[in-house]
N, C-alpha and C. Protein backbone atom coordinates (compact mmCIF):
# COMPACT_ATOMS: atom_id res chain seq x y z
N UNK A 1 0.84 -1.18 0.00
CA UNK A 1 0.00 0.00 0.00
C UNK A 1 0.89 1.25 0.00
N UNK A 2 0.69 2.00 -0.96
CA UNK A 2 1.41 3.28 -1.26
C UNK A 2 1.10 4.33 0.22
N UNK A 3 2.42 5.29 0.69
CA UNK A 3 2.29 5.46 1.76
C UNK A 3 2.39 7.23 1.62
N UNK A 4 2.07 7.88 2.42
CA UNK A 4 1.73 9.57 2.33
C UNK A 4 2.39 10.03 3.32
N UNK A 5 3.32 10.88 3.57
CA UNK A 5 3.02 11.72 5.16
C UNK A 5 2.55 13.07 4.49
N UNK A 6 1.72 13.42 5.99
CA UNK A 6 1.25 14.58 6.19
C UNK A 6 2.24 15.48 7.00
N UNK A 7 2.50 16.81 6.80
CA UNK A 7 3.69 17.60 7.71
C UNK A 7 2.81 18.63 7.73
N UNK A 8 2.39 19.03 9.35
CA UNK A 8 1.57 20.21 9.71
C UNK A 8 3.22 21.27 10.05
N UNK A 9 3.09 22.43 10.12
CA UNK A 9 3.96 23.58 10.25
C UNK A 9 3.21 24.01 11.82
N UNK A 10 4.12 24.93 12.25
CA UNK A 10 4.38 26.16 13.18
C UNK A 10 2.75 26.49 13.59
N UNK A 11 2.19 26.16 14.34
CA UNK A 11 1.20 26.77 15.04
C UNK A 11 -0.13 25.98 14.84
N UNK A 12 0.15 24.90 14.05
CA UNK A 12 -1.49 24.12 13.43
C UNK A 12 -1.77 23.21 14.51
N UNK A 13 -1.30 23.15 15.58
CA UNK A 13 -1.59 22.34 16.66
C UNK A 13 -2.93 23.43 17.56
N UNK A 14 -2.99 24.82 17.32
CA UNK A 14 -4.14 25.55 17.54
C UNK A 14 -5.02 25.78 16.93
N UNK A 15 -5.35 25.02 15.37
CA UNK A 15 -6.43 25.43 14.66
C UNK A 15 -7.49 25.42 15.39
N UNK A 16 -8.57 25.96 15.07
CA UNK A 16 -9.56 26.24 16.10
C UNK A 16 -9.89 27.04 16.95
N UNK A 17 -8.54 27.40 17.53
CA UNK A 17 -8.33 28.65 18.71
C UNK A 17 -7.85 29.79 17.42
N UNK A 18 -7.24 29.57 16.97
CA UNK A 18 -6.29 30.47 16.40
C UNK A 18 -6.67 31.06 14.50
N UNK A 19 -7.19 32.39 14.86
CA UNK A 19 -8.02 33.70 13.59
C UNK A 19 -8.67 32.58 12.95
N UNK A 20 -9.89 32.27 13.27
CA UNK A 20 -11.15 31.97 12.97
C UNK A 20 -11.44 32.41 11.47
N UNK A 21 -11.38 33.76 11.40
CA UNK A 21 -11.62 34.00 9.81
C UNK A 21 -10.80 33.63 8.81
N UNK A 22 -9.16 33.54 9.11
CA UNK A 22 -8.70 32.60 8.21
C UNK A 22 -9.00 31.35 7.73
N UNK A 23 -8.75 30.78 9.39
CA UNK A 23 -8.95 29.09 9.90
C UNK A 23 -9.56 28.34 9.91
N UNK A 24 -10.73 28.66 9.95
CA UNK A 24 -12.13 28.38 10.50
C UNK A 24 -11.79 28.06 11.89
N UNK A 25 -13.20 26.98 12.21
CA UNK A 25 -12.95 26.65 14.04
C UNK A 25 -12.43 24.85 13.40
N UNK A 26 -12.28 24.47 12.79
CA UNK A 26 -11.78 23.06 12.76
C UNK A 26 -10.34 22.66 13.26
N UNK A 27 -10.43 21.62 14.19
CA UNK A 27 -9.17 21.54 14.87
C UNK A 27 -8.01 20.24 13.96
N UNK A 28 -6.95 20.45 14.35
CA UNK A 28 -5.66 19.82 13.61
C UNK A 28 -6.56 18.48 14.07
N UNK A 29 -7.00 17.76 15.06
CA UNK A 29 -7.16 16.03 15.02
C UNK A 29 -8.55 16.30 13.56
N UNK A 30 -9.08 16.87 13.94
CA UNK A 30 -10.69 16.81 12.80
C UNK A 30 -10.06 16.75 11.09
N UNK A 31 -9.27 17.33 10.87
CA UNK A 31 -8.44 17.29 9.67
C UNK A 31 -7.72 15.84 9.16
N UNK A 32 -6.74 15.83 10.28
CA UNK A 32 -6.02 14.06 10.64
C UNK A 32 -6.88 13.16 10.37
N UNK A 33 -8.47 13.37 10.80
CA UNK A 33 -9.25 11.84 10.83
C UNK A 33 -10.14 12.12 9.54
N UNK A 34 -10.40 13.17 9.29
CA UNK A 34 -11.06 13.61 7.88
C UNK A 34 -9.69 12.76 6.47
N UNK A 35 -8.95 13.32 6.86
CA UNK A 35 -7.24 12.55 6.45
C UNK A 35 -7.22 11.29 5.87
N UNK A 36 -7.82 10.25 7.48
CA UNK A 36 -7.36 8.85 7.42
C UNK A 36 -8.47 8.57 6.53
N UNK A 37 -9.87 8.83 6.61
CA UNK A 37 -10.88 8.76 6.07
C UNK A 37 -10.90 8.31 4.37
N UNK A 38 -10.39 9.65 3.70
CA UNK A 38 -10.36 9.78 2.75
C UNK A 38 -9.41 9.09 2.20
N UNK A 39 -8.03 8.94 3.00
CA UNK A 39 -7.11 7.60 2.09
C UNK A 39 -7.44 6.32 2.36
N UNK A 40 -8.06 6.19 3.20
CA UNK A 40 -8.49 4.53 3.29
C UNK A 40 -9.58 4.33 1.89
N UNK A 41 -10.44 5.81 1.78
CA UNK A 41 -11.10 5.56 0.32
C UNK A 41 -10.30 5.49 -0.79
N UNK A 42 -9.27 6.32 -0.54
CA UNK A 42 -8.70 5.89 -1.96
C UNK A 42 -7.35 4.74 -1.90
N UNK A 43 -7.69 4.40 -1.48
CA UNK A 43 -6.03 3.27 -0.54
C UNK A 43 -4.92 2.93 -0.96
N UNK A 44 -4.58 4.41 0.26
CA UNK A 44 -3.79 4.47 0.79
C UNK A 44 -3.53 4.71 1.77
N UNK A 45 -2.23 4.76 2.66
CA UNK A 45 -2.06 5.29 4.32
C UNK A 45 -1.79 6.48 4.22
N UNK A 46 -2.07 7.23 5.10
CA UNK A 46 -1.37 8.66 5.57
C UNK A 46 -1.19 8.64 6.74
N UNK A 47 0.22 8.92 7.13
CA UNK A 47 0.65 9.35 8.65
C UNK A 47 1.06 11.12 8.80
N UNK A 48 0.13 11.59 9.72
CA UNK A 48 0.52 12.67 10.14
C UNK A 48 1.30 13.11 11.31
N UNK A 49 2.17 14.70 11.51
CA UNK A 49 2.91 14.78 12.01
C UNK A 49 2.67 16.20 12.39
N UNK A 50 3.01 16.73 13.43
CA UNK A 50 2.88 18.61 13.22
C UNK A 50 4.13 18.70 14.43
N UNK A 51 4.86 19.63 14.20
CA UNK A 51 5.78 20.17 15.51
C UNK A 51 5.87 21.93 15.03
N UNK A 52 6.15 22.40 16.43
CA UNK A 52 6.63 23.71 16.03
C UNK A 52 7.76 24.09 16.17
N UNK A 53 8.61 23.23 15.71
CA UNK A 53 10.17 23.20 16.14
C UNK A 53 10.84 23.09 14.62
N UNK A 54 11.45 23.43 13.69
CA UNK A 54 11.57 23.56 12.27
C UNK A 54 12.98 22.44 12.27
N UNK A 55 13.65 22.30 13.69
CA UNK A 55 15.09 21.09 13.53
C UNK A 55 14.16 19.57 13.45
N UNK A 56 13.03 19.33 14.15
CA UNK A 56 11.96 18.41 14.04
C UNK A 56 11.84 17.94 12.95
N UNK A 57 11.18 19.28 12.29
CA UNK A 57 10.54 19.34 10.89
C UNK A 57 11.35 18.70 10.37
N UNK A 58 12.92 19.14 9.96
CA UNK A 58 13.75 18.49 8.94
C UNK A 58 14.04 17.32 9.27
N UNK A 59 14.17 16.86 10.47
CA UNK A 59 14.15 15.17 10.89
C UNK A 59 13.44 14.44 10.22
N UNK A 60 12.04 15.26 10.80
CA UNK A 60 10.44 14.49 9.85
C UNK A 60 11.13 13.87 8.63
N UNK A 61 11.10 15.12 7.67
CA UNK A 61 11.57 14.73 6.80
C UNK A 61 12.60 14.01 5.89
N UNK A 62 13.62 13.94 6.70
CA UNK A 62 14.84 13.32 6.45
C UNK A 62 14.27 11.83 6.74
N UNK A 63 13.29 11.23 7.64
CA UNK A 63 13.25 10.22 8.29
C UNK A 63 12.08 9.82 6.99
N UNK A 64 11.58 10.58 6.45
CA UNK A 64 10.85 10.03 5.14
C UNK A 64 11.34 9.52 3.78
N UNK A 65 12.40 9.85 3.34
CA UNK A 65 13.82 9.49 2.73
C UNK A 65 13.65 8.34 2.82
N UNK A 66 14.26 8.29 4.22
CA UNK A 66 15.14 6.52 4.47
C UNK A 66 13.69 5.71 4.66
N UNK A 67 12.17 6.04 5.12
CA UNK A 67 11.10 5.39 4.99
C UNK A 67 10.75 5.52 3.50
N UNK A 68 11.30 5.66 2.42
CA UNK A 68 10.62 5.89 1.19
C UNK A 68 9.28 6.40 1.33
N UNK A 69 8.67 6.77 1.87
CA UNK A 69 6.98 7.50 1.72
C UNK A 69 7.22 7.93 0.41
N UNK A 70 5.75 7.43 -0.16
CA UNK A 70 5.35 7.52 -1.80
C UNK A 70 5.10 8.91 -2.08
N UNK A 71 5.01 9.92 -1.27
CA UNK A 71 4.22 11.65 -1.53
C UNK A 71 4.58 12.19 -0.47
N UNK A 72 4.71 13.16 -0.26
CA UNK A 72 4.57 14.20 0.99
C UNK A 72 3.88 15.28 0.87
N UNK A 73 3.01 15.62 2.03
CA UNK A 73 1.89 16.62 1.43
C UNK A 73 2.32 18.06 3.05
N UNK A 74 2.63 18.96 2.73
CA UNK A 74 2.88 19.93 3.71
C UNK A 74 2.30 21.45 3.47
N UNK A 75 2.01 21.43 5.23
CA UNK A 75 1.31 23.12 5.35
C UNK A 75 2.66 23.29 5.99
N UNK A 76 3.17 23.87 5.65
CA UNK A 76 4.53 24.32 6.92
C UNK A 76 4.19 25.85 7.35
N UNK A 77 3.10 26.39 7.53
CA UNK A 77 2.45 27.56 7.86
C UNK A 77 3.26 28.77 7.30
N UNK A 78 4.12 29.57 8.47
CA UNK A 78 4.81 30.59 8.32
C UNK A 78 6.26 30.19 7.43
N UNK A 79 6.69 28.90 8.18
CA UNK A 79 8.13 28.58 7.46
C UNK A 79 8.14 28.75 5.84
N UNK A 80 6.76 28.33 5.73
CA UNK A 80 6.72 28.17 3.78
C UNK A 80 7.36 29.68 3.64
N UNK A 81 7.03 30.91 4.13
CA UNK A 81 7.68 32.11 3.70
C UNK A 81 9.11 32.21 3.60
N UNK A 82 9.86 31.61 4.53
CA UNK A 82 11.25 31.99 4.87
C UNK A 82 11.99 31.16 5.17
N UNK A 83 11.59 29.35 5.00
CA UNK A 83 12.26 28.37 5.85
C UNK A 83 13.11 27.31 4.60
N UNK A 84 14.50 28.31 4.39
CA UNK A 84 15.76 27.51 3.42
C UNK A 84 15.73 26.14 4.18
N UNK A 85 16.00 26.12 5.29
CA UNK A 85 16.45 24.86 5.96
C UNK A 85 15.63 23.66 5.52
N UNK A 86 14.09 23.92 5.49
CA UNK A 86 12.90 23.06 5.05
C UNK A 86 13.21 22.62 3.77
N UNK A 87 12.92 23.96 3.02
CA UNK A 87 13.23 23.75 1.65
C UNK A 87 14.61 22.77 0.82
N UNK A 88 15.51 22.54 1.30
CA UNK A 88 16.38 22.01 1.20
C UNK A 88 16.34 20.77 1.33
N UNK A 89 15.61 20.41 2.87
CA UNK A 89 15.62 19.32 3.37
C UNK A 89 14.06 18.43 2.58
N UNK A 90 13.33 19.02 2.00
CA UNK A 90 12.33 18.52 1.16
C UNK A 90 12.69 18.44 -0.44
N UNK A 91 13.84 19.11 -0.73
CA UNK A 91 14.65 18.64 -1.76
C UNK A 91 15.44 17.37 -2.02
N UNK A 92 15.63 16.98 -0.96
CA UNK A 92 15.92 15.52 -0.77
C UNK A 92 14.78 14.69 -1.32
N UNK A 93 14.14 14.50 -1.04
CA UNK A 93 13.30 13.43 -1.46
C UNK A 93 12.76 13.77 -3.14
N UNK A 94 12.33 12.32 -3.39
CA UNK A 94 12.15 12.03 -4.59
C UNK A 94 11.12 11.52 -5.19
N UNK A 95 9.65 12.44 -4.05
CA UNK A 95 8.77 11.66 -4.46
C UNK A 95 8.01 12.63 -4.70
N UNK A 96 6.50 13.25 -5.19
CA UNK A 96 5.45 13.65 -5.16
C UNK A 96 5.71 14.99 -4.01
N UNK A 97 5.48 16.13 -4.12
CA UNK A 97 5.38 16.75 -2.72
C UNK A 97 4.49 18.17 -2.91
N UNK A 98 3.31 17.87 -2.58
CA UNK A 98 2.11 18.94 -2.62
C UNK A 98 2.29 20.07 -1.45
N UNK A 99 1.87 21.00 -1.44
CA UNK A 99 2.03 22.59 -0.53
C UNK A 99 0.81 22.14 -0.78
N UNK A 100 0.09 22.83 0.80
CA UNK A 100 -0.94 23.09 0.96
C UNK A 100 -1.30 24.28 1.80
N UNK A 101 -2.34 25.14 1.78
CA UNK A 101 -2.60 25.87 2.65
C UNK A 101 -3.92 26.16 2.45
N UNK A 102 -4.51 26.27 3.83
CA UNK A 102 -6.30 26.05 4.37
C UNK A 102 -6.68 28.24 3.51
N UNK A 103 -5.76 28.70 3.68
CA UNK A 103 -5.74 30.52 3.57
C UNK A 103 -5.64 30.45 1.66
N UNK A 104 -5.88 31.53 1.01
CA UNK A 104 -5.27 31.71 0.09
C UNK A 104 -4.37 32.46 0.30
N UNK A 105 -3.07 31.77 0.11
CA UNK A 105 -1.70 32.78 0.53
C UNK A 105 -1.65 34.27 -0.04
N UNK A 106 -2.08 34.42 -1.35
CA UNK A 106 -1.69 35.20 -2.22
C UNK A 106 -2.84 36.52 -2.07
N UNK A 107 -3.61 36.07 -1.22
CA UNK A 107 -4.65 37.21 -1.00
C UNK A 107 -4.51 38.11 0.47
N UNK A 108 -3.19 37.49 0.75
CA UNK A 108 -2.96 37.89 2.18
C UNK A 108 -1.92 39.11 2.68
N UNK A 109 -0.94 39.46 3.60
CA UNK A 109 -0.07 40.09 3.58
C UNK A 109 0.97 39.84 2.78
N UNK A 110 1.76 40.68 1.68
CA UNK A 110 2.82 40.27 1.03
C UNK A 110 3.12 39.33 1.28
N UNK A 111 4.66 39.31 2.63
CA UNK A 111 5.18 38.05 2.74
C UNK A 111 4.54 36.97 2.86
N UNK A 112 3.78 36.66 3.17
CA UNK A 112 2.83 35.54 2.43
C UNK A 112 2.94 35.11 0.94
N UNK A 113 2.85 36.19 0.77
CA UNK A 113 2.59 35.36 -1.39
C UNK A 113 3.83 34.79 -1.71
N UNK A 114 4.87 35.15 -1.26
CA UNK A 114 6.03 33.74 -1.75
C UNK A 114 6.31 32.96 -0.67
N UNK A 115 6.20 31.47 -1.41
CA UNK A 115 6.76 30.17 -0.86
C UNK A 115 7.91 29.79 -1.23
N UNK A 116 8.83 30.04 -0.44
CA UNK A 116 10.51 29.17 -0.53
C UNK A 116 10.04 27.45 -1.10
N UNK A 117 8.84 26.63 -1.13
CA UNK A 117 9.00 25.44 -1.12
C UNK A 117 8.47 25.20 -3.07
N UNK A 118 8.15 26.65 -3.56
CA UNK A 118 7.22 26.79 -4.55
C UNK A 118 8.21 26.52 -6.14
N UNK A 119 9.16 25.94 -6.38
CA UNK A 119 10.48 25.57 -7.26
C UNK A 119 10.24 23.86 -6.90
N UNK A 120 10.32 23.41 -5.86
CA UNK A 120 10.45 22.46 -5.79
C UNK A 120 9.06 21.63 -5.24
N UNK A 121 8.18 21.93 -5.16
CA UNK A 121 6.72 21.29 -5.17
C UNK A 121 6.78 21.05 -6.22
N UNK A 122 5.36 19.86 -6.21
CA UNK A 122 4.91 19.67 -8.05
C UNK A 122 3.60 20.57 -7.76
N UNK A 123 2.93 21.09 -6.98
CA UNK A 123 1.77 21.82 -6.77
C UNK A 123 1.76 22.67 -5.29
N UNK A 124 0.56 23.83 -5.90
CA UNK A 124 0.15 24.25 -4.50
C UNK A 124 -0.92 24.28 -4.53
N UNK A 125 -1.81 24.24 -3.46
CA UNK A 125 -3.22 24.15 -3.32
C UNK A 125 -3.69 25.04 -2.07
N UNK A 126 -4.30 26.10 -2.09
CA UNK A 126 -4.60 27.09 -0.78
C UNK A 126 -6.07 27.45 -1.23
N UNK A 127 -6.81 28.06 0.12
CA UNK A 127 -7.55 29.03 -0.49
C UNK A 127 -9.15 28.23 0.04
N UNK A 128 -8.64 26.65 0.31
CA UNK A 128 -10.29 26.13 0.44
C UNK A 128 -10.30 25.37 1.83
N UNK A 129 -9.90 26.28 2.75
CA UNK A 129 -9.60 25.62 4.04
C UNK A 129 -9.48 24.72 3.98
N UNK A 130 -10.20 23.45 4.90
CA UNK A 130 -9.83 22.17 4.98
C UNK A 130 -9.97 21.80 3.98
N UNK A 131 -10.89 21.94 3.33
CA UNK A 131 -10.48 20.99 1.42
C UNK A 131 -9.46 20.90 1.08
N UNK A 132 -8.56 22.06 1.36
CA UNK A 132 -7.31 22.10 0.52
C UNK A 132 -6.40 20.47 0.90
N UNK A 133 -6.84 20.05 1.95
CA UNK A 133 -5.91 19.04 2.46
C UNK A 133 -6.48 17.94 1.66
N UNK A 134 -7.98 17.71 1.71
CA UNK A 134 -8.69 16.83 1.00
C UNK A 134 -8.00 16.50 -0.58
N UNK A 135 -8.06 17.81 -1.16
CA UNK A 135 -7.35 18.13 -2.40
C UNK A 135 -6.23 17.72 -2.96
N UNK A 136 -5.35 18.23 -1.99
CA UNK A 136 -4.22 17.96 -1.61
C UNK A 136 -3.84 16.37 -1.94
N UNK A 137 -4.60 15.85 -0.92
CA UNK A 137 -4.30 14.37 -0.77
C UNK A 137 -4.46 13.73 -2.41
N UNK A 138 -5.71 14.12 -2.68
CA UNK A 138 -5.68 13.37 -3.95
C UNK A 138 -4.93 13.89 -5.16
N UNK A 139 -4.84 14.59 -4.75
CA UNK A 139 -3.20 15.09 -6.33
C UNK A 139 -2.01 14.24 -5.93
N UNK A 140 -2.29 13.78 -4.78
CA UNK A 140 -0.66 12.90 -4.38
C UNK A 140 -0.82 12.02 -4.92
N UNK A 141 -2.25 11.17 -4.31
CA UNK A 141 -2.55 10.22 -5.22
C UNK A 141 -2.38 9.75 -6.80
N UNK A 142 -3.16 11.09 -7.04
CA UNK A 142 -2.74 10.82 -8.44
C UNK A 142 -1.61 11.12 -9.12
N UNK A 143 -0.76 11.48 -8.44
CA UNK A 143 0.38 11.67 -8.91
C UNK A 143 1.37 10.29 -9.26
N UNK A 144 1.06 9.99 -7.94
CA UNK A 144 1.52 8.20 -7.67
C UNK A 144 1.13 7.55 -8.55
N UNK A 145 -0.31 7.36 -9.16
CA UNK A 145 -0.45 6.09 -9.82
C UNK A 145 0.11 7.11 -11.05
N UNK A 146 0.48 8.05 -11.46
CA UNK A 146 0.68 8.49 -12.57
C UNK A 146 2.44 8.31 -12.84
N UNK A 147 3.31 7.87 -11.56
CA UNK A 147 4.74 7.10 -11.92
C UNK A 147 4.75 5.82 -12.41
């Protein structure tokens, strides 16, 4: 069974609490199980992950490498603006790797509209709150059966 991680960014452990009008009120587990939901429909696994620690983050990721995971799908929140270290370390891998964001970045404060991860994604997807993850997921998908 073809395998996914999910990588939440810097602060998504408060969705719900945290600007409502961006965010909505849906919390990081409601997303996760909306998540498992939808890849068991289309089958596959997804394991999710969130830290707000960006040396984490690149572990995450480094540790997906040596697990071969078939896609990687990431909100890395704020880091997407400014985070070389990420970007680099998601250059490593060699699989599928979707940006996501619940906001439309590009409708927001400047630094927002550029993503350091946006060269080396095969996509971005923002703009439809939690759909975007829904979305998200299945462009990985199909990306996969499309190797």
């Amino acid at each position: 069974m073809k395998k996914i991680l999910m990588l939440h960014g810097i602060n998504h452990n408060m969705f719900g609490k945290r600007d409502p009008v961006q965010y909505g009120t849906v919390t990081l587990e409601v997303i996760d199980a909306g998540l498992k939901e939808l890849a068991k429909e289309l089958g596959v696994e997804i394991e999710s992950f969130q830290t707000n620690h960006e040396g984490e983050m690149c572990e995450r990721i480094h540790r997906a490498y040596s697990e071969k995971k078939d896609a990687v799908l990431i909100n890395a929140g704020a880091w997407t603006h400014y985070s070389y270290g990420l970007r680099d370390a998601l250059a490593i891998l060699e699989v599928p790797i979707i940006e996501i964001h619940m906001s439309n970045i590009h409708a927001r404060e400047e630094f927002r509209h550029k993503s350091v991860f946006a060269e080396i994604a095969n996509g971005q997807i923002c703009g439809f709150g939690v759909d975007s993850y829904y979305l998200g997921l299945r462009a990985a998908v199909s990306l996969i059966k499309e190797k």
